[in-house]
N, C-alpha and C. Protein backbone atom coordinates (compact mmCIF):
# COMPACT_ATOMS: atom_id res chain seq x y z
N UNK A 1 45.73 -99.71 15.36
CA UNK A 1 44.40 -100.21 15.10
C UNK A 1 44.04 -100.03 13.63
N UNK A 2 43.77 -100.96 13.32
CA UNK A 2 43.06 -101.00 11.58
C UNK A 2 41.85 -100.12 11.27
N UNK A 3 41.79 -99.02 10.53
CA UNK A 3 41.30 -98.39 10.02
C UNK A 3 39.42 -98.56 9.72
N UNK A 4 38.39 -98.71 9.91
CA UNK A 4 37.17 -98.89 9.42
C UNK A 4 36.28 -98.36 8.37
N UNK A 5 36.05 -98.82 7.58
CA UNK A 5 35.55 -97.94 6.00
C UNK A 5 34.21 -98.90 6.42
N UNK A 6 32.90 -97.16 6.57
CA UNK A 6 31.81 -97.68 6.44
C UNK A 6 30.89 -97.51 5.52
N UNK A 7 31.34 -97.82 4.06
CA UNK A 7 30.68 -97.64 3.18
C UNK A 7 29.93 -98.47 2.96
N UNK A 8 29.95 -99.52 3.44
CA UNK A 8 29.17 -100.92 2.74
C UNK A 8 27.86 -100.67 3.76
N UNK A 9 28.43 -100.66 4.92
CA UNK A 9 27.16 -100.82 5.82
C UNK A 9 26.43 -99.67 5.62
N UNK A 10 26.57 -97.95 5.05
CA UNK A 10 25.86 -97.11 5.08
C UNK A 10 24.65 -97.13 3.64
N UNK A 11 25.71 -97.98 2.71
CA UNK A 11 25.00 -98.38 1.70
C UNK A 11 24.36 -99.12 1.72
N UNK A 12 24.23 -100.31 2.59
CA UNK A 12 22.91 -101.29 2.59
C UNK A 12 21.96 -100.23 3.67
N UNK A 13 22.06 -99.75 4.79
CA UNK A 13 21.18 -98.97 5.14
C UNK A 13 20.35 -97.94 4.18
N UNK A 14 20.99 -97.10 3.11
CA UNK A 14 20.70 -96.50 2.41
C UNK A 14 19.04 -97.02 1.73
N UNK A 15 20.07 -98.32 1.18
CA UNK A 15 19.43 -99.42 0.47
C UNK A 15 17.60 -99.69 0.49
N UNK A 16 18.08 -99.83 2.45
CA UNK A 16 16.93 -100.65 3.08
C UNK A 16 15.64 -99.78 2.51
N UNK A 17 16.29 -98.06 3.01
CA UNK A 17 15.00 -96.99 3.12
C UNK A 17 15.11 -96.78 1.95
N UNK A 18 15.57 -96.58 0.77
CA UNK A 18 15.04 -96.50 -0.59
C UNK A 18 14.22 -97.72 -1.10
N UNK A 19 14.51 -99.02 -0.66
CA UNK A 19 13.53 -100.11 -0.92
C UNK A 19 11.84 -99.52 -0.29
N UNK A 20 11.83 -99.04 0.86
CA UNK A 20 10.61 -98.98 1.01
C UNK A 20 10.13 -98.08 0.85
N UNK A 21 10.51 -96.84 -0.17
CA UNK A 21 10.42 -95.37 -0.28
C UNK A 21 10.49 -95.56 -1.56
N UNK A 22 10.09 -96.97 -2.41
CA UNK A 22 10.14 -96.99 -3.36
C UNK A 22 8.30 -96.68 -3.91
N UNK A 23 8.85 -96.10 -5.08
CA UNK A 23 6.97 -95.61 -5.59
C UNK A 23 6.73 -94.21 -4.79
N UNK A 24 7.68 -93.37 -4.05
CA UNK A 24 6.71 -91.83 -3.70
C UNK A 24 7.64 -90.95 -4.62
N UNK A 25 6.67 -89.86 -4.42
CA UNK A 25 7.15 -89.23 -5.43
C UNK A 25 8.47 -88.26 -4.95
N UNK A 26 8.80 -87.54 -6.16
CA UNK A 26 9.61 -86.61 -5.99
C UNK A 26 11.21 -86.52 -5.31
N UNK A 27 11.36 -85.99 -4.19
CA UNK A 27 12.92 -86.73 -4.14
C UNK A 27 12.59 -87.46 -2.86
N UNK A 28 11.38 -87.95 -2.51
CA UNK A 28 11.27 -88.77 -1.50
C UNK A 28 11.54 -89.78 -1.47
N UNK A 29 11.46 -90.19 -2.80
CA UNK A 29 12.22 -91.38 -3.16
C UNK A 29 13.76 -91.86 -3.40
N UNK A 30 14.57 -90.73 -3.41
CA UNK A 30 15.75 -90.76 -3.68
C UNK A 30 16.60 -90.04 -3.11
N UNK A 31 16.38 -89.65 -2.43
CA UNK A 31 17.52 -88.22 -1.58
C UNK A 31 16.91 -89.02 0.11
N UNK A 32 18.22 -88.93 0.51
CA UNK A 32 18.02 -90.39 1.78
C UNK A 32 17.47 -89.61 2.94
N UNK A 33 17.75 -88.07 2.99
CA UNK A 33 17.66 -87.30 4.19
C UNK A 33 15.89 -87.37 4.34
N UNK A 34 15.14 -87.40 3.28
CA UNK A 34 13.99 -86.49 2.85
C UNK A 34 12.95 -88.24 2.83
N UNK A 35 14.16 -89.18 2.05
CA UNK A 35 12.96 -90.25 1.98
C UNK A 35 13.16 -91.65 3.74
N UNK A 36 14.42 -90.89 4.55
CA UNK A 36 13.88 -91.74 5.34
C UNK A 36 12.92 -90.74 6.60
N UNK A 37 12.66 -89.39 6.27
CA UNK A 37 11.57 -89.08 7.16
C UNK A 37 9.93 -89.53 6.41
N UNK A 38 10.04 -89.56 5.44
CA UNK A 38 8.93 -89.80 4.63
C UNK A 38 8.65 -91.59 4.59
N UNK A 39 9.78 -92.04 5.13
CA UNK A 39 9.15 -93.65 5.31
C UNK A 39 8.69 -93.70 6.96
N UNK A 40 9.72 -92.86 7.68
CA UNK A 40 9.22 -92.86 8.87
C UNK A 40 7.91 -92.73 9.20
N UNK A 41 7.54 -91.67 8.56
CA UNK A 41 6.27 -91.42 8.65
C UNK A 41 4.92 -92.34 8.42
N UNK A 42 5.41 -92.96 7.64
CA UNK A 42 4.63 -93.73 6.79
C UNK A 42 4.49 -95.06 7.54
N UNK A 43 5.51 -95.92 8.17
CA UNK A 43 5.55 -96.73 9.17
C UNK A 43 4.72 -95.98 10.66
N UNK A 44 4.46 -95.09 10.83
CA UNK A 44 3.56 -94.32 11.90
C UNK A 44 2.31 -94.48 11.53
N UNK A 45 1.55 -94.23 10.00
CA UNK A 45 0.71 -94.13 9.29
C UNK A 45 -0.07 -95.61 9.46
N UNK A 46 1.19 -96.81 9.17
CA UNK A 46 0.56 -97.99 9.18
C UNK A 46 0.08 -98.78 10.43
N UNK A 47 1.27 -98.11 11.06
CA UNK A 47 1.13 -98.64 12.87
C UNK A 47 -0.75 -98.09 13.07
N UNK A 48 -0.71 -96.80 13.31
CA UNK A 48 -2.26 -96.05 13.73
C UNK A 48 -3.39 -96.70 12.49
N UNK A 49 -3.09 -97.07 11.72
CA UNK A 49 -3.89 -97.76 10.94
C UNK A 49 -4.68 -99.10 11.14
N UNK A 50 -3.34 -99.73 11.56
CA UNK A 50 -4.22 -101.23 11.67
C UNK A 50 -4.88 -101.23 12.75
N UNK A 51 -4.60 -100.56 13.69
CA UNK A 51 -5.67 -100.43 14.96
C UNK A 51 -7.24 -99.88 14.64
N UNK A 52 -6.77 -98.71 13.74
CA UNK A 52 -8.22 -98.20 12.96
C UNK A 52 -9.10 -98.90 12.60
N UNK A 53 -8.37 -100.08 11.56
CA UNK A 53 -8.91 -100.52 10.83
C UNK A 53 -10.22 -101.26 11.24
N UNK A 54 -9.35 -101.90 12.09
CA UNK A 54 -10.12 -103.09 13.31
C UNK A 54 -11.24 -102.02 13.74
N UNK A 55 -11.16 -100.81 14.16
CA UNK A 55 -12.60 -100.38 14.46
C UNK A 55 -12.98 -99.78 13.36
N UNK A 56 -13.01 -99.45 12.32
CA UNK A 56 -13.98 -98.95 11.22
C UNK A 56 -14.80 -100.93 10.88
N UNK A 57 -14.11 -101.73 10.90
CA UNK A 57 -14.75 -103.25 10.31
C UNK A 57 -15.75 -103.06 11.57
N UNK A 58 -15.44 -102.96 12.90
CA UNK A 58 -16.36 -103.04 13.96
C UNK A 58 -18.00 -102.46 13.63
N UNK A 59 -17.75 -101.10 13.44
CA UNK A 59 -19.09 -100.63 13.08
C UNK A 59 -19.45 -100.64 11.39
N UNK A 60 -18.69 -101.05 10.63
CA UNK A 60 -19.59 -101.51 9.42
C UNK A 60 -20.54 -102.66 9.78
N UNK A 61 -20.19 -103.46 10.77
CA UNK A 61 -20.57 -105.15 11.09
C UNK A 61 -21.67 -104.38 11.80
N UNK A 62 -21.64 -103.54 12.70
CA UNK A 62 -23.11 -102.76 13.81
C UNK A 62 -24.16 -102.16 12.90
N UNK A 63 -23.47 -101.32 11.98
CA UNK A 63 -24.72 -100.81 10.91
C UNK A 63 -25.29 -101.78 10.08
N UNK A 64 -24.50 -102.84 10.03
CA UNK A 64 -25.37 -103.79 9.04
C UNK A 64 -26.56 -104.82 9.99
N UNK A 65 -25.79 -105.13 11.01
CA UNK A 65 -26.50 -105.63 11.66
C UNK A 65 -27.88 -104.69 12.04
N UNK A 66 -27.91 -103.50 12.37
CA UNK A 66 -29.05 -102.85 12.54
C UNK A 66 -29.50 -102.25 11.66
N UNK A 67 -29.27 -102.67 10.40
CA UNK A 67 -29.75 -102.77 9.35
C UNK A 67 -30.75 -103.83 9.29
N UNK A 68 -30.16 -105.03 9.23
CA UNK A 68 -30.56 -106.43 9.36
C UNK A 68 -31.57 -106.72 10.24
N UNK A 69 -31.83 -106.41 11.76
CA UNK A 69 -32.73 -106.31 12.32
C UNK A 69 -33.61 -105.72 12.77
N UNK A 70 -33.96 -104.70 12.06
CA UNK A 70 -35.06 -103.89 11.89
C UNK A 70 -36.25 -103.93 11.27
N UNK A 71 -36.33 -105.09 9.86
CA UNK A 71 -37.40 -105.12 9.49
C UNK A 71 -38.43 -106.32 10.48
N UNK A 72 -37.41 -107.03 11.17
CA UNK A 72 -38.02 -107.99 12.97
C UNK A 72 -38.88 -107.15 13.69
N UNK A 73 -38.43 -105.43 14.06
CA UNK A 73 -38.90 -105.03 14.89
C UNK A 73 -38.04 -104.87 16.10
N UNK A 74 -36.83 -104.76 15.68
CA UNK A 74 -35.71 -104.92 16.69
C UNK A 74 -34.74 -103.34 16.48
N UNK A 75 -34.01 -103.39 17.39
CA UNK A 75 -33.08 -102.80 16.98
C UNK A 75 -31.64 -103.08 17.56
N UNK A 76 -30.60 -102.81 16.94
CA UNK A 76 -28.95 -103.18 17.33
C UNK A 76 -28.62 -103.53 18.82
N UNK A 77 -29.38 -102.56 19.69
CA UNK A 77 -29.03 -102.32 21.01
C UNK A 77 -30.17 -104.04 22.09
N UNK A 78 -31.30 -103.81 21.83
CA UNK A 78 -31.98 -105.06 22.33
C UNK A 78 -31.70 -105.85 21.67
N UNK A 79 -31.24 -106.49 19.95
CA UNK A 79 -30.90 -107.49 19.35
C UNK A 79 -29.39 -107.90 20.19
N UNK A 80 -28.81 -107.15 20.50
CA UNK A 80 -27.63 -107.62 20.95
C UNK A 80 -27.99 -108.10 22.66
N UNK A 81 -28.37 -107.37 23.40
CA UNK A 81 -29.33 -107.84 24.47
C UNK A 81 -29.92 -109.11 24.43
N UNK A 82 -30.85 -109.16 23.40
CA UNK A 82 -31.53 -110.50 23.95
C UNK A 82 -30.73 -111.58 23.37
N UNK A 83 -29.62 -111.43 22.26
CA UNK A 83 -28.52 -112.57 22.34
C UNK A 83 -27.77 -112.81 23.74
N UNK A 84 -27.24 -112.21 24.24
CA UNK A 84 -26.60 -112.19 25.53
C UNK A 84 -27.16 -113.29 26.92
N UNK A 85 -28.99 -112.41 26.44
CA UNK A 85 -29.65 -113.33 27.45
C UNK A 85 -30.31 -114.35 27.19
N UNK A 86 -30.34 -115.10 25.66
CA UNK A 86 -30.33 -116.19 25.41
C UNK A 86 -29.33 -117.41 25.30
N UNK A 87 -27.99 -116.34 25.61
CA UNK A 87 -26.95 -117.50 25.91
C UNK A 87 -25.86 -117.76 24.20
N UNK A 88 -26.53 -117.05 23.35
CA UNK A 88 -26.10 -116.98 21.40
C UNK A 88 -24.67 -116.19 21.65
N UNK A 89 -23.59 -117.03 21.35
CA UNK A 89 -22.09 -116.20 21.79
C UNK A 89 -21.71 -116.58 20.32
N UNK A 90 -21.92 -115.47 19.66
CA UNK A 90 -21.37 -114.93 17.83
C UNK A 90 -21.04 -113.85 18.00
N UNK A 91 -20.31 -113.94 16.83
CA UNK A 91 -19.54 -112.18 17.30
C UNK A 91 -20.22 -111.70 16.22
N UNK A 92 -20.00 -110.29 15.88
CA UNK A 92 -20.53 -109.80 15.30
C UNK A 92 -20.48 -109.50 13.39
N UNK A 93 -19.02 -109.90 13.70
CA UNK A 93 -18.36 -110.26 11.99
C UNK A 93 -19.51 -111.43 11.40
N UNK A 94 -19.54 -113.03 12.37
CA UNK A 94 -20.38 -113.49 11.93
C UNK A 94 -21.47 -113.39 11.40
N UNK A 95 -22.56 -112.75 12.69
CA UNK A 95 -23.62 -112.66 12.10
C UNK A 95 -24.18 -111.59 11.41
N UNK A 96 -23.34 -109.93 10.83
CA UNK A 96 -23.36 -109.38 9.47
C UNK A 96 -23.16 -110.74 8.37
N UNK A 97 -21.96 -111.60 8.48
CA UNK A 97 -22.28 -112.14 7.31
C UNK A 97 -23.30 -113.10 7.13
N UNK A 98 -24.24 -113.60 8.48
CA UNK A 98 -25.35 -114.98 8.08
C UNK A 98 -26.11 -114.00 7.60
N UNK A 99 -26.23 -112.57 8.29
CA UNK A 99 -27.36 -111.68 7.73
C UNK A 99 -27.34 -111.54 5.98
N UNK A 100 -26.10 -111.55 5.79
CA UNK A 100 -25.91 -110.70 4.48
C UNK A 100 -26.33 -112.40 3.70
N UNK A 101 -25.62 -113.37 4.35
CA UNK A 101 -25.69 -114.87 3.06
C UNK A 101 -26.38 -115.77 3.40
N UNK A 102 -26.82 -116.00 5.02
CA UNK A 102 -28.20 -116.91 4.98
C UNK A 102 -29.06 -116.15 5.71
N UNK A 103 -29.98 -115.57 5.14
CA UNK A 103 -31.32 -114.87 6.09
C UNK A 103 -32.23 -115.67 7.03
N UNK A 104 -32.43 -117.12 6.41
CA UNK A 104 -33.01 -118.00 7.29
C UNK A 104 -32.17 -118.18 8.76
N UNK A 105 -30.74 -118.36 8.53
CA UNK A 105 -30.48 -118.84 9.40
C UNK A 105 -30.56 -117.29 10.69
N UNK A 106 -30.55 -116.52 10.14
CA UNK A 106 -30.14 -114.82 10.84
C UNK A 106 -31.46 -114.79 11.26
N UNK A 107 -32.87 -115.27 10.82
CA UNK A 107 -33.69 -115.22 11.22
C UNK A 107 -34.01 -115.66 12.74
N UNK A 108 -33.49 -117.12 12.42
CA UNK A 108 -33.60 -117.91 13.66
C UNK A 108 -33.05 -117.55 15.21
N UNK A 109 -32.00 -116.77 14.61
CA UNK A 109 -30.84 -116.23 15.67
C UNK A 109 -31.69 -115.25 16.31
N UNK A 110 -32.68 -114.24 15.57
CA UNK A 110 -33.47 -113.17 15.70
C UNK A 110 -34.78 -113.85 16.66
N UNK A 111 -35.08 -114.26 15.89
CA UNK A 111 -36.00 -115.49 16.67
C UNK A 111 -35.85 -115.62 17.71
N UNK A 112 -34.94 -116.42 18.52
CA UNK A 112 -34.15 -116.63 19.89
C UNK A 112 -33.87 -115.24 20.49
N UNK A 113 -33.65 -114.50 19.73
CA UNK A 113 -32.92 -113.14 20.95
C UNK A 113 -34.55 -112.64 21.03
N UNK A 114 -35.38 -112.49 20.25
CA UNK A 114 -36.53 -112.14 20.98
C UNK A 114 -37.18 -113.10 21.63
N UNK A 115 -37.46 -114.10 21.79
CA UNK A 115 -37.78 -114.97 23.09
C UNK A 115 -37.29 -114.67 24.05
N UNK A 116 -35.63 -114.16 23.88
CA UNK A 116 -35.28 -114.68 25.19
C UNK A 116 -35.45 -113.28 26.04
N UNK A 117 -36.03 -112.05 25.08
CA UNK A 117 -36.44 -110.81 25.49
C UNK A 117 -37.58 -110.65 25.90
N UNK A 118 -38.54 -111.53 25.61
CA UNK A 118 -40.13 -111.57 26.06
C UNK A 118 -40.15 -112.50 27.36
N UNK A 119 -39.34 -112.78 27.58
CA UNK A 119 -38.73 -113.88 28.84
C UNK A 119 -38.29 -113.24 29.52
């Protein structure tokens, strides 16, 4: 049986995790034992992250919004209520931003969820 030399393939593996272990410091970047636990890690870091992320945007969009509807006379919890029971299906990314870039129109929306609360 012919002999197998795995240098090539240990060296593009090498490769892979110094490509993405590129930019840390110290020998994390260069000593393979040390920088592929330190990418490992770091691929863990990003995984639990983007899930985060998605809920930290969630409640920036809730504080603004009850930000936004408070000087109505409302607050986050019945503003979202009387959308529901007026039938207004926006999510909430949206209407932080009509709040933040058209107030008229955020008005109107406000408008409707209290009707449909005095109803």
């Amino acid at each position: 049986m012919a002999r197998v030399k795995r240098g090539v393939t240990a060296h593009a593996k090498h490769k892979k995790i110094f490509k993405a272990a590129k930019g840390y410091y110290g020998r994390r970047k260069n000593t393979i034992r040390i920088a592929k636990q330190a990418v490992e890690k770091a691929n863990q870091y990003a995984y639990r992250d983007r899930k985060r992320c998605k809920r930290t945007f969630r409640a920036l969009w809730i504080q603004r919004l009850n930000a936004a509807v408070r000087p109505f006379g409302l607050n986050y919890s019945k503003f979202i209520d009387g959308l529901a029971r007026s039938g207004v299906a926006v999510d909430r990314k949206v209407l932080s931003d009509l709040a933040i870039r058209e107030p008229v129109a955020f008005q109107a929306i406000v408008d409707k969820a209290k009707a449909a609360l005095a109803a």
